[in-house]
C-alpha atoms as a PDB file:
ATOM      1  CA  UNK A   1      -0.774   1.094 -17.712  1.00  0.00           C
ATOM      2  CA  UNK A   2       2.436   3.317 -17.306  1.00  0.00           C
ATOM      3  CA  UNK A   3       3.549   4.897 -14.074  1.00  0.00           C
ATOM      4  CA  UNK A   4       5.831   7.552 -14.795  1.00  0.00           C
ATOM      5  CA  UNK A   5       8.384   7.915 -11.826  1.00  0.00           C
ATOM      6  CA  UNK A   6       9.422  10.417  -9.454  1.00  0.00           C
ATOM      7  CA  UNK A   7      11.819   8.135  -7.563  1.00  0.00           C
ATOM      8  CA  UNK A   8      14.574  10.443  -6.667  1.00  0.00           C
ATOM      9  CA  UNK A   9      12.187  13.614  -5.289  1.00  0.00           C
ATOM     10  CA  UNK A  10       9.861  11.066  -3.095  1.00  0.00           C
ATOM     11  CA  UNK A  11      12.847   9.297  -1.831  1.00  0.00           C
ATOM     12  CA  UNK A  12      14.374  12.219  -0.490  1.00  0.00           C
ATOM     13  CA  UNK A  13      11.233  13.608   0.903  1.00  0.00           C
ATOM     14  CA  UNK A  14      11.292   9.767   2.520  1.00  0.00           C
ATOM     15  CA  UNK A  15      15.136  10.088   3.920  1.00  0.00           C
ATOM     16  CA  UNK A  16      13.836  13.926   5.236  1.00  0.00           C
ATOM     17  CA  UNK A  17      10.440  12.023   6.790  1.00  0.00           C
ATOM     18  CA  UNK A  18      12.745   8.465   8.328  1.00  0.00           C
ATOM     19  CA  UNK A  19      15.335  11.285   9.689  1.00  0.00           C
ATOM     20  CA  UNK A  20      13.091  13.476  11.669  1.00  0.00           C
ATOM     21  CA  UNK A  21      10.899  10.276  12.680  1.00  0.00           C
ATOM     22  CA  UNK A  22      14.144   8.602  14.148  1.00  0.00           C
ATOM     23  CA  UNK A  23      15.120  12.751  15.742  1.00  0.00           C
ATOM     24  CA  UNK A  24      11.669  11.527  17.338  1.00  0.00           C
ATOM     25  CA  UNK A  25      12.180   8.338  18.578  1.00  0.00           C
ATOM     26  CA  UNK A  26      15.234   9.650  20.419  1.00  0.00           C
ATOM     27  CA  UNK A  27      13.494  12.274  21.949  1.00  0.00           C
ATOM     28  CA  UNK A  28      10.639   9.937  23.386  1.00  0.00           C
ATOM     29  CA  UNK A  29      13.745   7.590  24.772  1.00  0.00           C
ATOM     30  CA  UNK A  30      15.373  10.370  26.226  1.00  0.00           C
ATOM     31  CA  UNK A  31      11.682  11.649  27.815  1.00  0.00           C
ATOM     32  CA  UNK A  32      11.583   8.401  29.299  1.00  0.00           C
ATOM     33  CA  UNK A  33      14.532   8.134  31.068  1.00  0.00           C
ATOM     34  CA  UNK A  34      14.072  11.612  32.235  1.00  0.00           C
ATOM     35  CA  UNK A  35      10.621  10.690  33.815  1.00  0.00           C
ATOM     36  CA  UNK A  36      12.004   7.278  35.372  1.00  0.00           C
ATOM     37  CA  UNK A  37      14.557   9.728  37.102  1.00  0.00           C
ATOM     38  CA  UNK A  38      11.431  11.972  38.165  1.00  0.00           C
ATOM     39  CA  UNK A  39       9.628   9.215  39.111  1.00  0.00           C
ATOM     40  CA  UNK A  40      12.244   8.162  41.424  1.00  0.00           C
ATOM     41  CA  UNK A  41      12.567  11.027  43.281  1.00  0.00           C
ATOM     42  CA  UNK A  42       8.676  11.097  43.587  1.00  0.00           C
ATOM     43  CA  UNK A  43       8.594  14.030  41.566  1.00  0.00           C
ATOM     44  CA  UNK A  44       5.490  14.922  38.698  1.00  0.00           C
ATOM     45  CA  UNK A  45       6.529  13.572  35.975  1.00  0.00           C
ATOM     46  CA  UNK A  46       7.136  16.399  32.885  1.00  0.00           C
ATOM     47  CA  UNK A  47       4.714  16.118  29.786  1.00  0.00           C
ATOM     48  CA  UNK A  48       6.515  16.773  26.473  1.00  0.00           C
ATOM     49  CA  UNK A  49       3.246  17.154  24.349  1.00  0.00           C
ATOM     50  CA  UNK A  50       5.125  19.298  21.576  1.00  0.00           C
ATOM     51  CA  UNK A  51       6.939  16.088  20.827  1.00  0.00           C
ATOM     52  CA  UNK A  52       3.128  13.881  20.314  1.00  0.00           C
ATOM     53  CA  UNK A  53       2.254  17.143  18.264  1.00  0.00           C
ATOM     54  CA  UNK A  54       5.259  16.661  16.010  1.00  0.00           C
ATOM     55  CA  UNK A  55       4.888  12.938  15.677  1.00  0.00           C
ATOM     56  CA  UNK A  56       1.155  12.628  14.582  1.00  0.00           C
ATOM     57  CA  UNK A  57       1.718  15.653  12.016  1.00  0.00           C
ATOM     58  CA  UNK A  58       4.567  13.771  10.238  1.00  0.00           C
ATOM     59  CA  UNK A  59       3.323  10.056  10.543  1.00  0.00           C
ATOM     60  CA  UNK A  60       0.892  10.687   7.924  1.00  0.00           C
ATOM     61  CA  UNK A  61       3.683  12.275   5.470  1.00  0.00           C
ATOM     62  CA  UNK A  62       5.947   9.919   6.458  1.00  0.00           C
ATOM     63  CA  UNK A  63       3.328   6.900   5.217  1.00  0.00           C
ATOM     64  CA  UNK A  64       2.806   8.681   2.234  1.00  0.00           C
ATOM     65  CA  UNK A  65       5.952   8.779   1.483  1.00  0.00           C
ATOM     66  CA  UNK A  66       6.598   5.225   2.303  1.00  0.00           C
ATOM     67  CA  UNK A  67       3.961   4.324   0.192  1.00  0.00           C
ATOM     68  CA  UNK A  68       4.524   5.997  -3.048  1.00  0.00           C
ATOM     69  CA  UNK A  69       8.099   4.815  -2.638  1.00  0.00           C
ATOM     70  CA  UNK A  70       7.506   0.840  -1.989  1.00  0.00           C
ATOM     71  CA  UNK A  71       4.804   1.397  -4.996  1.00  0.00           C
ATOM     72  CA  UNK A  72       7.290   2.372  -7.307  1.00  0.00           C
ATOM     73  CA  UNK A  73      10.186   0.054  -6.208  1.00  0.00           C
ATOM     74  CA  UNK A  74       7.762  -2.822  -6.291  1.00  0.00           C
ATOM     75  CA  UNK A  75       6.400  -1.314  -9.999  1.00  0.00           C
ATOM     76  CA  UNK A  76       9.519  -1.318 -11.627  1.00  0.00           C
ATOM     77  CA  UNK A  77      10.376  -4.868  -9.840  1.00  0.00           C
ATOM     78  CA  UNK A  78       7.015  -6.676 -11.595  1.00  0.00           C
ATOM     79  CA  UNK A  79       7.177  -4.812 -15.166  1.00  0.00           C
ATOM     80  CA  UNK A  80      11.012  -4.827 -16.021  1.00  0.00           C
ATOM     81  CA  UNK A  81      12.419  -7.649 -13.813  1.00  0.00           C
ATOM     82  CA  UNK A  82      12.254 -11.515 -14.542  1.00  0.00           C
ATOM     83  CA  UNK A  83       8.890 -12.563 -15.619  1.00  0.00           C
ATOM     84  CA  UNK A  84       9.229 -16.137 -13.879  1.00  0.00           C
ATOM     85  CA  UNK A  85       9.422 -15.247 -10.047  1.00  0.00           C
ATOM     86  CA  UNK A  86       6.057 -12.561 -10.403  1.00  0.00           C
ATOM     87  CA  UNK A  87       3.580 -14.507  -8.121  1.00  0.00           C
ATOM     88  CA  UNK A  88       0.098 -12.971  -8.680  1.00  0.00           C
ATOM     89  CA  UNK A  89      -1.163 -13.747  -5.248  1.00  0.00           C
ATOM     90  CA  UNK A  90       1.881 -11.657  -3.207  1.00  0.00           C
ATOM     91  CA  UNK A  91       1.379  -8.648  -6.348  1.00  0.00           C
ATOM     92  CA  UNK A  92      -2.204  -8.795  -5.772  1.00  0.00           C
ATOM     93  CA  UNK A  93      -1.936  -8.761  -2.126  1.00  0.00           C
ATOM     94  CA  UNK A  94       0.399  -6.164  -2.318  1.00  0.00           C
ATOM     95  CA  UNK A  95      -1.833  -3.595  -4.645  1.00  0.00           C
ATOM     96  CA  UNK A  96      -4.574  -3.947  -2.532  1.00  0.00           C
ATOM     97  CA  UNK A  97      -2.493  -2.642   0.948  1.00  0.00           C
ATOM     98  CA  UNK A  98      -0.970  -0.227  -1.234  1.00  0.00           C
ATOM     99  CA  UNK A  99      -4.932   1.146  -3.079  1.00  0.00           C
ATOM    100  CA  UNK A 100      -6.218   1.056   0.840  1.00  0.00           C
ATOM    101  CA  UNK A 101      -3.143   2.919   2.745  1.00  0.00           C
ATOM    102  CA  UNK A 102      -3.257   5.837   0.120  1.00  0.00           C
ATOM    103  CA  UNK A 103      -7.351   6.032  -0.192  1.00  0.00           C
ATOM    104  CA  UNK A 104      -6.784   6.212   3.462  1.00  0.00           C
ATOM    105  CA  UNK A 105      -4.248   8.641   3.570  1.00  0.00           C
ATOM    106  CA  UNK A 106      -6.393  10.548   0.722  1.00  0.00           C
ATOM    107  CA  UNK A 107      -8.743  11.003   3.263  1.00  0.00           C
ATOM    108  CA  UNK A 108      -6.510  12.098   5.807  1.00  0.00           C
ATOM    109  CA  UNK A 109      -5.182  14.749   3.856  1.00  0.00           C
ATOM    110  CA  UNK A 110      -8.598  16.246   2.764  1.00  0.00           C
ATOM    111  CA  UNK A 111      -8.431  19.654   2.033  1.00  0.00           C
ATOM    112  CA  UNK A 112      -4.456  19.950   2.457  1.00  0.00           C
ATOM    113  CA  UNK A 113      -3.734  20.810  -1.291  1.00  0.00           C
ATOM    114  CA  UNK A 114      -0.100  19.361  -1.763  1.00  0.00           C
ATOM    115  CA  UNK A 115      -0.118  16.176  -0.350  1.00  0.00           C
ATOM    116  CA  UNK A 116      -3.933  15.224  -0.950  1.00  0.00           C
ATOM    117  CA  UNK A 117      -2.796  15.752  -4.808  1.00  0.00           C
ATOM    118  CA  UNK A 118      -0.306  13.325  -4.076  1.00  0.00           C
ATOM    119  CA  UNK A 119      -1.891  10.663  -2.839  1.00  0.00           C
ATOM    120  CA  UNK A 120      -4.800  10.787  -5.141  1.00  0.00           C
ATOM    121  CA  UNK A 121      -2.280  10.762  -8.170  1.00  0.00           C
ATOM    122  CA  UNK A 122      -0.692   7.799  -6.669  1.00  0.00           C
ATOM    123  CA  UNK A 123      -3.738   6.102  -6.232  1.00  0.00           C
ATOM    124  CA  UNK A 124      -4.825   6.777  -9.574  1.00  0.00           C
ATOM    125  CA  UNK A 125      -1.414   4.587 -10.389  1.00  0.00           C
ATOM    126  CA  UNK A 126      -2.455   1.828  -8.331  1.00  0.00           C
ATOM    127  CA  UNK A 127      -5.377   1.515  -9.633  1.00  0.00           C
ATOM    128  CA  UNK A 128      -4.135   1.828 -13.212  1.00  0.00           C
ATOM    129  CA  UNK A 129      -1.451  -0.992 -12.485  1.00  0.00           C
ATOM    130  CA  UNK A 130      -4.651  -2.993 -10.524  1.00  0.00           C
ATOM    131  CA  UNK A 131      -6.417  -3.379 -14.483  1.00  0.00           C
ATOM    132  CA  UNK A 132      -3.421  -5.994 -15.207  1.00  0.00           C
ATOM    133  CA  UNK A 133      -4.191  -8.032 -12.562  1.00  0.00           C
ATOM    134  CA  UNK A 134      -6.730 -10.150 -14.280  1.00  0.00           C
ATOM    135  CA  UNK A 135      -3.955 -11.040 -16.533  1.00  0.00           C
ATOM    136  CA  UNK A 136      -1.229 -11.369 -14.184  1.00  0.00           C
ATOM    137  CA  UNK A 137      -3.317 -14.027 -12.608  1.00  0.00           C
ATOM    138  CA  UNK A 138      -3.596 -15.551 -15.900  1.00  0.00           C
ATOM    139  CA  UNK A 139       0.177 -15.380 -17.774  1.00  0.00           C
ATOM    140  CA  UNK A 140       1.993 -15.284 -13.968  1.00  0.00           C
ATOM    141  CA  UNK A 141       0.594 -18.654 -13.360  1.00  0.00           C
ATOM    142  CA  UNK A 142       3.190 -21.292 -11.484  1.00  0.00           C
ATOM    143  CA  UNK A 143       1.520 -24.118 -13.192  1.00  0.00           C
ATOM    144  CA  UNK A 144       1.737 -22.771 -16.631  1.00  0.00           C
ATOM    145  CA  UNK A 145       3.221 -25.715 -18.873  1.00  0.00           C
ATOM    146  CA  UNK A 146       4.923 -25.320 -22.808  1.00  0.00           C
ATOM    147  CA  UNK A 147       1.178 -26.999 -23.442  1.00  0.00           C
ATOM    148  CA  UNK A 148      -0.975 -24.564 -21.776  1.00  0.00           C
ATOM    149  CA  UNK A 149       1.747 -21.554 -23.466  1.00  0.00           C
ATOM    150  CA  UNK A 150       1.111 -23.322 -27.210  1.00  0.00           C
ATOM    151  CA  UNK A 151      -3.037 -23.271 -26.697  1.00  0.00           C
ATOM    152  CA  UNK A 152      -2.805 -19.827 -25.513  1.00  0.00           C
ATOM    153  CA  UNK A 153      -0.666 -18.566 -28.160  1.00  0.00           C
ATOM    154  CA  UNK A 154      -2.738 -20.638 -30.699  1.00  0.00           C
ATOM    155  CA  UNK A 155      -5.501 -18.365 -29.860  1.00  0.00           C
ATOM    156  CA  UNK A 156      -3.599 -14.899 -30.700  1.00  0.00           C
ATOM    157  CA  UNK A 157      -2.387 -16.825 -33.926  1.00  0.00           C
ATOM    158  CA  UNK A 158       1.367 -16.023 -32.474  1.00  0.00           C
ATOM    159  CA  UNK A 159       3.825 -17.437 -30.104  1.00  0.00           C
ATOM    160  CA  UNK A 160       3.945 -15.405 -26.604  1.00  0.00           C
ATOM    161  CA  UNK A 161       5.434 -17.954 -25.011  1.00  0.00           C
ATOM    162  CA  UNK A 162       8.045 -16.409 -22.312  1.00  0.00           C
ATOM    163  CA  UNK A 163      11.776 -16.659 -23.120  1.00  0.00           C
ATOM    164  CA  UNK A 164      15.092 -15.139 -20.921  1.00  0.00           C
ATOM    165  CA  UNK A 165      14.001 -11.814 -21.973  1.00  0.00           C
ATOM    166  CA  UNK A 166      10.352 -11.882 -21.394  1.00  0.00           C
ATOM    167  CA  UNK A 167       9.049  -9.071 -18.851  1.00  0.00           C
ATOM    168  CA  UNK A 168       5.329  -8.117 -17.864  1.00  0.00           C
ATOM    169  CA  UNK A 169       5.683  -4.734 -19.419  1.00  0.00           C
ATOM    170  CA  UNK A 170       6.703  -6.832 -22.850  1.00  0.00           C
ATOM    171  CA  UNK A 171       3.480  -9.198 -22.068  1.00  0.00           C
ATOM    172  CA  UNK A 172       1.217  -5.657 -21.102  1.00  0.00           C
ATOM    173  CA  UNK A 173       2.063  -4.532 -24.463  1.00  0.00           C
ATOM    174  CA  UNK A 174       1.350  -7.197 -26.145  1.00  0.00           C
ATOM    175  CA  UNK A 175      -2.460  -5.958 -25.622  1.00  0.00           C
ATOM    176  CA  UNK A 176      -4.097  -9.441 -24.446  1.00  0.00           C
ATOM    177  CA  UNK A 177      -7.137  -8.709 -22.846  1.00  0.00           C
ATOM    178  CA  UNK A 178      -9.197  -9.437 -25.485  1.00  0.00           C
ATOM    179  CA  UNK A 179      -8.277 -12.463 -25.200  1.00  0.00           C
ATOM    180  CA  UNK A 180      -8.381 -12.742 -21.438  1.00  0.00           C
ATOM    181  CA  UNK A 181     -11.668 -14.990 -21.392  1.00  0.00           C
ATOM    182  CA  UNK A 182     -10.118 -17.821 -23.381  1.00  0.00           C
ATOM    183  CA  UNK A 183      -6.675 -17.645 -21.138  1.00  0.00           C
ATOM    184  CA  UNK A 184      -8.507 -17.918 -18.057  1.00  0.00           C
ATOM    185  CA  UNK A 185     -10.041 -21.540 -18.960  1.00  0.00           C
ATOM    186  CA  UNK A 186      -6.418 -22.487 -20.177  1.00  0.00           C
ATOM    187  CA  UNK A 187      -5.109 -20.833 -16.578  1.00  0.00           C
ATOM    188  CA  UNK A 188      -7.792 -22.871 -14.411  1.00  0.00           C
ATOM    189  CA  UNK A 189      -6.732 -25.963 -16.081  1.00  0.00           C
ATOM    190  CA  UNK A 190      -3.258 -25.128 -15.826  1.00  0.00           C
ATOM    191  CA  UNK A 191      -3.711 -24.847 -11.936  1.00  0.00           C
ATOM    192  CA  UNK A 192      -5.835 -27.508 -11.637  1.00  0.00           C
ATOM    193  CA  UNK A 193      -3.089 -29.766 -12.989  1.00  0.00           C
ATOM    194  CA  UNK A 194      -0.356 -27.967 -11.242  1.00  0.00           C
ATOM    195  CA  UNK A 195      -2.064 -28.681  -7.894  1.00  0.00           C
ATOM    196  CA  UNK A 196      -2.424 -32.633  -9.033  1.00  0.00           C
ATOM    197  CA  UNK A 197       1.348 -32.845  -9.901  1.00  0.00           C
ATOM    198  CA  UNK A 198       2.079 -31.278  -6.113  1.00  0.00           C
ATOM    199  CA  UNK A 199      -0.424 -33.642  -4.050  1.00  0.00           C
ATOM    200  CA  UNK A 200       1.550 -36.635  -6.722  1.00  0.00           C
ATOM    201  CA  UNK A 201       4.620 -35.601  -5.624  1.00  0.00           C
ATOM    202  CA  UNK A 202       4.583 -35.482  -2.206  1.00  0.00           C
ATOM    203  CA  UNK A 203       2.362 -38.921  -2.028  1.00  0.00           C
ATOM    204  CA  UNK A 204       6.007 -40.094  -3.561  1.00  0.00           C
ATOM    205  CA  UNK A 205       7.817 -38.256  -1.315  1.00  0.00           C
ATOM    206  CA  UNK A 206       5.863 -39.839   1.887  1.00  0.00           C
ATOM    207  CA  UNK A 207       6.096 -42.684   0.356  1.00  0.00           C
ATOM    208  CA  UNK A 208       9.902 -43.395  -0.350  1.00  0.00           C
ATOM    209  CA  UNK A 209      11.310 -41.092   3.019  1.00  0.00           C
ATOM    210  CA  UNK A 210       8.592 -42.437   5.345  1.00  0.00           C
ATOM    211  CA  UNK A 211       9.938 -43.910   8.720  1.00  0.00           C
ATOM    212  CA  UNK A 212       8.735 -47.078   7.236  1.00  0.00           C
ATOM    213  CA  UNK A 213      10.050 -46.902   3.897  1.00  0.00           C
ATOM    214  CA  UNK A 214      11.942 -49.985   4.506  1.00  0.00           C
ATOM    215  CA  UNK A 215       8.318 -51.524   5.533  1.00  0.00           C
ATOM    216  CA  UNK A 216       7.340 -50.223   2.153  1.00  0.00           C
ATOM    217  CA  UNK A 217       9.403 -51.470   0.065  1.00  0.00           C
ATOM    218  CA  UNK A 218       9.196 -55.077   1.600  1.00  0.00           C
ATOM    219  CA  UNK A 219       5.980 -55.027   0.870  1.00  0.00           C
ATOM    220  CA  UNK A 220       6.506 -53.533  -2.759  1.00  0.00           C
ATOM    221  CA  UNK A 221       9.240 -56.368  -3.043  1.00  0.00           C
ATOM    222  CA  UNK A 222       6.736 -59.163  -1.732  1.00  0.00           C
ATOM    223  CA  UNK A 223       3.890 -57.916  -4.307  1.00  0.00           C
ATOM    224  CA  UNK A 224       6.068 -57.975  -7.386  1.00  0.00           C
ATOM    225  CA  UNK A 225       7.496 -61.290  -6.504  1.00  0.00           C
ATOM    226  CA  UNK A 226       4.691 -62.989  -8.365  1.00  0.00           C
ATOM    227  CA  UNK A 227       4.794 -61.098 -11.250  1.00  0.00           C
ATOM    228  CA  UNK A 228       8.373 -61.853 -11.936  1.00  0.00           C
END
């Protein structure tokens, strides 16, 4: 799934959006000192409603601008950067806040041509990038081993182990989901043996810097005495 970019037009919408916004926030700081000073005199205190007019017409621009943005930063981050710090958890977590703020702001936008358009096309993108996901889970694993890379790329009859220049979009292309079934068992496992190595490691860790690790080793001492 490609996402063809746009970067430089949204992101100056965005910088248009974040400038107003901040005009905004200004204004509402300024409003409040101004009705502090009324309320002081026990004067009515002035309404500014143009200003809450303003601000709920360009929130939802501003978050679909925001959006598209962050979903194309982050896009470019997960297929082109280094394959070995993608966790599949955050990227899935991620894609799903990004899917629900733009079907939300889809809504919002109903029957408002331009930026409707918009965030339907960007959801469409999401949702293309969400197909991978299955397979991110799988080949993004933190517990993947050399072993668990070697049954894998027995299966596809070729090596896909990763290397310095590995990236998802390298992986993506590699078509794998036919094979998806097979690399989940091998991903389970993988996990499975990751999480043993973890609760293993830290049983060491408790047991060697424990505030009676010099307790413990006594007793380690005493027991091997008899075997020596």
């Amino acid at each position: 799934a490609v996402v063809s970019t746009q970067s430089g037009h949204y992101g100056r919408d965005l910088k248009k959006a974040q400038t107003l916004n901040t005009r905004l926030e200004a204004a509402q700081e300024k409003i409040e000192q101004f009705n502090l000073e009324e309320e002081a005199f026990d004067w009515e205190t002035t309404k500014y409603p143009m200003r809450k007019k303003i601000l709920d017409v360009l929130t939802p621009y501003h978050k679909l601008y925001e959006t598209t943005v962050d979903f194309q930063t982050n896009y470019k981050g997960w297929m082109d950067g280094t394959f070995d710090v993608i966790d599949p958890d955050e990227v899935d977590a991620e894609v799903g806040n990004f899917w629900r703020t733009l079907y939300k702001l889809e809504k919002t936008f109903a029957n408002q041509a331009n930026p409707e358009s918009m965030a339907q096309k960007m959801k469409g993108k999401v949702s293309d990038f969400k197909e991978n996901l299955p397979l991110i889970q799988c080949i993004c694993n933190k517990g993947m081993r050399d072993r668990h890379w070697d049954q894998m790329s027995k299966i596809v009859e070729f090596s896909i182990k990763p290397d310095s220049d590995t990236t998802l979009r390298k992986m993506i292309d590699l078509n794998l989901e036919p094979y998806l079934e097979k690399f989940e068992g091998i991903s389970e496992a993988a996990t499975k043996e990751f999480g043993l190595e973890k609760a293993m490691a830290k049983m060491v860790e408790e047991w060697t810097d424990g505030p009676d690790k010099k307790e413990k080793s006594t007793d380690c001492d005493s027991a091997l005495i008899p075997l020596l």
